[in-house]
Protein backbone atom coordinates (compact mmCIF):
# COMPACT_ATOMS: atom_id res chain seq x y z
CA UNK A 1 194.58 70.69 188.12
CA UNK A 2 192.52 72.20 190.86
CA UNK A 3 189.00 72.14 188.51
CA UNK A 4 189.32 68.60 187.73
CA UNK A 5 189.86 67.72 191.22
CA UNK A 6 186.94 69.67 192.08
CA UNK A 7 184.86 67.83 189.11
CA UNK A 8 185.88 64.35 190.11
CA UNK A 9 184.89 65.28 193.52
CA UNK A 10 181.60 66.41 192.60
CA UNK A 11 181.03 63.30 190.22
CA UNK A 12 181.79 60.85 193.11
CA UNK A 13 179.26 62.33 195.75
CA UNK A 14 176.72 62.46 192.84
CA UNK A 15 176.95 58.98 192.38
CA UNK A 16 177.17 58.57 196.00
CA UNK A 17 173.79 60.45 196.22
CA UNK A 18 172.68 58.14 193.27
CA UNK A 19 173.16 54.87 195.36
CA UNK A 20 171.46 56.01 198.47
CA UNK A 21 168.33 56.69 196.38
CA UNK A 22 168.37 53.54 194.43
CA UNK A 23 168.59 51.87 197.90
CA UNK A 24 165.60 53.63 198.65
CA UNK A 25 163.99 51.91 195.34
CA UNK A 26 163.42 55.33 193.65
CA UNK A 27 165.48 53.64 190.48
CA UNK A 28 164.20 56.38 188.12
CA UNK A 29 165.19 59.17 190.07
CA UNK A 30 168.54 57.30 190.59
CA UNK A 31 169.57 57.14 187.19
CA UNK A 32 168.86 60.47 186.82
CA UNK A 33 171.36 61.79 189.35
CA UNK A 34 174.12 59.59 188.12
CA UNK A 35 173.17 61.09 184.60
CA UNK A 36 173.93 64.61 185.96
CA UNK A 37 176.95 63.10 188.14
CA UNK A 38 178.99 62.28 185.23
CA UNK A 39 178.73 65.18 183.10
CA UNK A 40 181.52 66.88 185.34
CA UNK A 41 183.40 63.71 185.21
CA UNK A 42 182.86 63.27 181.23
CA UNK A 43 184.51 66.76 180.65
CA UNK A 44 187.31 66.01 182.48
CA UNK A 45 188.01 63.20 180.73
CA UNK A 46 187.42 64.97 177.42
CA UNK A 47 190.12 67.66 178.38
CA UNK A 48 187.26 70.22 178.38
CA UNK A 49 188.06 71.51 181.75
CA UNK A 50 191.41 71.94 180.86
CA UNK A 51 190.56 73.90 177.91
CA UNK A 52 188.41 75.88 179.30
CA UNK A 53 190.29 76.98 182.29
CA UNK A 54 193.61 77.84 179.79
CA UNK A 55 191.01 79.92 177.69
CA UNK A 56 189.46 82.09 180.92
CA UNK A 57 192.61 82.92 182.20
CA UNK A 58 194.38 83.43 178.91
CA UNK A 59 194.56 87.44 177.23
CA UNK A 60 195.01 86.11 173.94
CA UNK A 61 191.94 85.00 174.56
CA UNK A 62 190.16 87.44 175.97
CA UNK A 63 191.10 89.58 173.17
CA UNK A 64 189.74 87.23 170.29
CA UNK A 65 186.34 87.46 172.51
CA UNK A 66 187.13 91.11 171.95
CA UNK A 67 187.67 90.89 168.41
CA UNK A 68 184.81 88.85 167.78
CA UNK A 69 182.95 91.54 169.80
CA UNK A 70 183.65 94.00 167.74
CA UNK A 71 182.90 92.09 164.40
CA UNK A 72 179.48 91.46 165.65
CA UNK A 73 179.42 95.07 166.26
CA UNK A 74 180.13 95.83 163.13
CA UNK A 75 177.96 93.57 161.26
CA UNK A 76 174.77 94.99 162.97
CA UNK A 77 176.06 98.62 162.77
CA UNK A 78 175.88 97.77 159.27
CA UNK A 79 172.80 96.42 158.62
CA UNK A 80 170.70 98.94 160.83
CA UNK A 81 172.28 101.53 158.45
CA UNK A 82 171.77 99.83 155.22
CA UNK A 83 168.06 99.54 156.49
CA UNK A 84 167.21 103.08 157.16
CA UNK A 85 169.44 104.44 153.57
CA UNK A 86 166.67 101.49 152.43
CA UNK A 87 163.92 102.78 153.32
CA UNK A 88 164.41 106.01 152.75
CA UNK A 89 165.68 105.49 149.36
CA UNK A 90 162.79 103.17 148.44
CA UNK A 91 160.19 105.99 149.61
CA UNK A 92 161.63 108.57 147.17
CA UNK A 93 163.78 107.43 144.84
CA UNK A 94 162.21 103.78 143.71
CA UNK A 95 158.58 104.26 144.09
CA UNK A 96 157.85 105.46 139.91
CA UNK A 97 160.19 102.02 138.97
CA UNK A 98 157.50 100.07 141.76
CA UNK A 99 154.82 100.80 140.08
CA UNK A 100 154.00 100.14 136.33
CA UNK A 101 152.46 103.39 134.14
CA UNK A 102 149.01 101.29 133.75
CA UNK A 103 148.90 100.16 137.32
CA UNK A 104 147.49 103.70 137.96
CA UNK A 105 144.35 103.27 136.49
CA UNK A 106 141.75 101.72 138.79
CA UNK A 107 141.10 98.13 137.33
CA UNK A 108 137.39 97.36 138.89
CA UNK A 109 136.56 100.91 136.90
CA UNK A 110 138.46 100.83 133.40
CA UNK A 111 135.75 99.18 131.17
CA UNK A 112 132.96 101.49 132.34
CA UNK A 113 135.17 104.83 132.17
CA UNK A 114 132.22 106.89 131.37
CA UNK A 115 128.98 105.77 133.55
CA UNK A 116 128.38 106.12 136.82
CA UNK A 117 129.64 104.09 140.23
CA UNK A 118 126.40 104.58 142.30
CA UNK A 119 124.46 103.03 138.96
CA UNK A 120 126.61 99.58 138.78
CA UNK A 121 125.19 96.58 140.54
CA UNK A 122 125.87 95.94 144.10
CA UNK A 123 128.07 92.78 144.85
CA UNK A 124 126.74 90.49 147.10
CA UNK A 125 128.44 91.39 149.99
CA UNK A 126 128.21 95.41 149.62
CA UNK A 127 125.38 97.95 149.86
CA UNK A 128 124.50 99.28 146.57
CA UNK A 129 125.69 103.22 147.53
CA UNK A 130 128.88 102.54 149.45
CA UNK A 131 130.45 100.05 146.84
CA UNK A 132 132.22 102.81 144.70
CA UNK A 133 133.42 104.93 147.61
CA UNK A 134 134.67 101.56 149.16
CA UNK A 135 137.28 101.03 145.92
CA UNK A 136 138.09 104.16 145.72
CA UNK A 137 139.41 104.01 149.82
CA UNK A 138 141.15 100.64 148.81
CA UNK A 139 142.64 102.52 145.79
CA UNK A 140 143.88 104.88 147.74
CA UNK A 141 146.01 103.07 150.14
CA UNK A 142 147.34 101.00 147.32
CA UNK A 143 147.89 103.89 145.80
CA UNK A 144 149.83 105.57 148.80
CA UNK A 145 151.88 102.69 149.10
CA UNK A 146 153.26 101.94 145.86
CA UNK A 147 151.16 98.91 144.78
């Protein structure tokens, strides 16, 4: 009873405030203020207020908030463990299923097997020496990640 006094209070001197600056031909500004002035008044109307005061002084309540709480708890207890048994599990246990028996082989090198990396030609973008050692680094951290 109180809070919607209070509300309706606070809606009338906003729209008090609201006239005085239309009189002072700020219209924009104005509207504005009565915009904001009956909010309070809306939710009264609505039964909002009401609601919400029952609910904050209400244990029943207070104790859903608690149980809902705890469910949110729950759910990201959950998932933070489910992530680290994840990644631990994928780092061991799944990496020979990640990666396919003829993934292992380097595929820039396969069809020259037998010559020599320092004797192939030089892409465009590469000096002719470091191109082999380059793949080979690549290769590597594919290689060291499961890919």
């Amino acid at each position: 009873m109180i809070a919607e006094t209070v509300c309706s209070a606070v809606a009338a001197a906003g729209l008090g405030i609201a006239a005085v600056t239309a009189f002072r031909k700020r219209f924009l500004t104005a509207a504005r203020i009565a915009a904001y002035a009956l909010v309070p008044l809306g939710l009264v109307m609505t039964g909002f207020v009401e609601w919400a005061a029952d609910t904050a002084f209400s244990p029943v309540a207070w104790a859903g908030f608690g149980v809902l709480g705890g469910a949110w708890l729950l759910f990201a207890g959950t998932r933070a463990i489910e992530r680290r048994r994840g990644r631990r599990k994928g780092a061991t246990a799944a990496q020979p299923d990640v990666v396919a028996p003829q993934a292992s082989a380097p595929s820039l090198g396969a069809a020259k097997r037998g010559t020599d990396r320092t004797r192939s030609k030089p892409s465009t973008g590469s000096r002719a020496g470091d191109s082999g050692d380059d793949f080979s680094d690549i290769e590597a951290i594919l290689k060291k990640h499961g890919i």
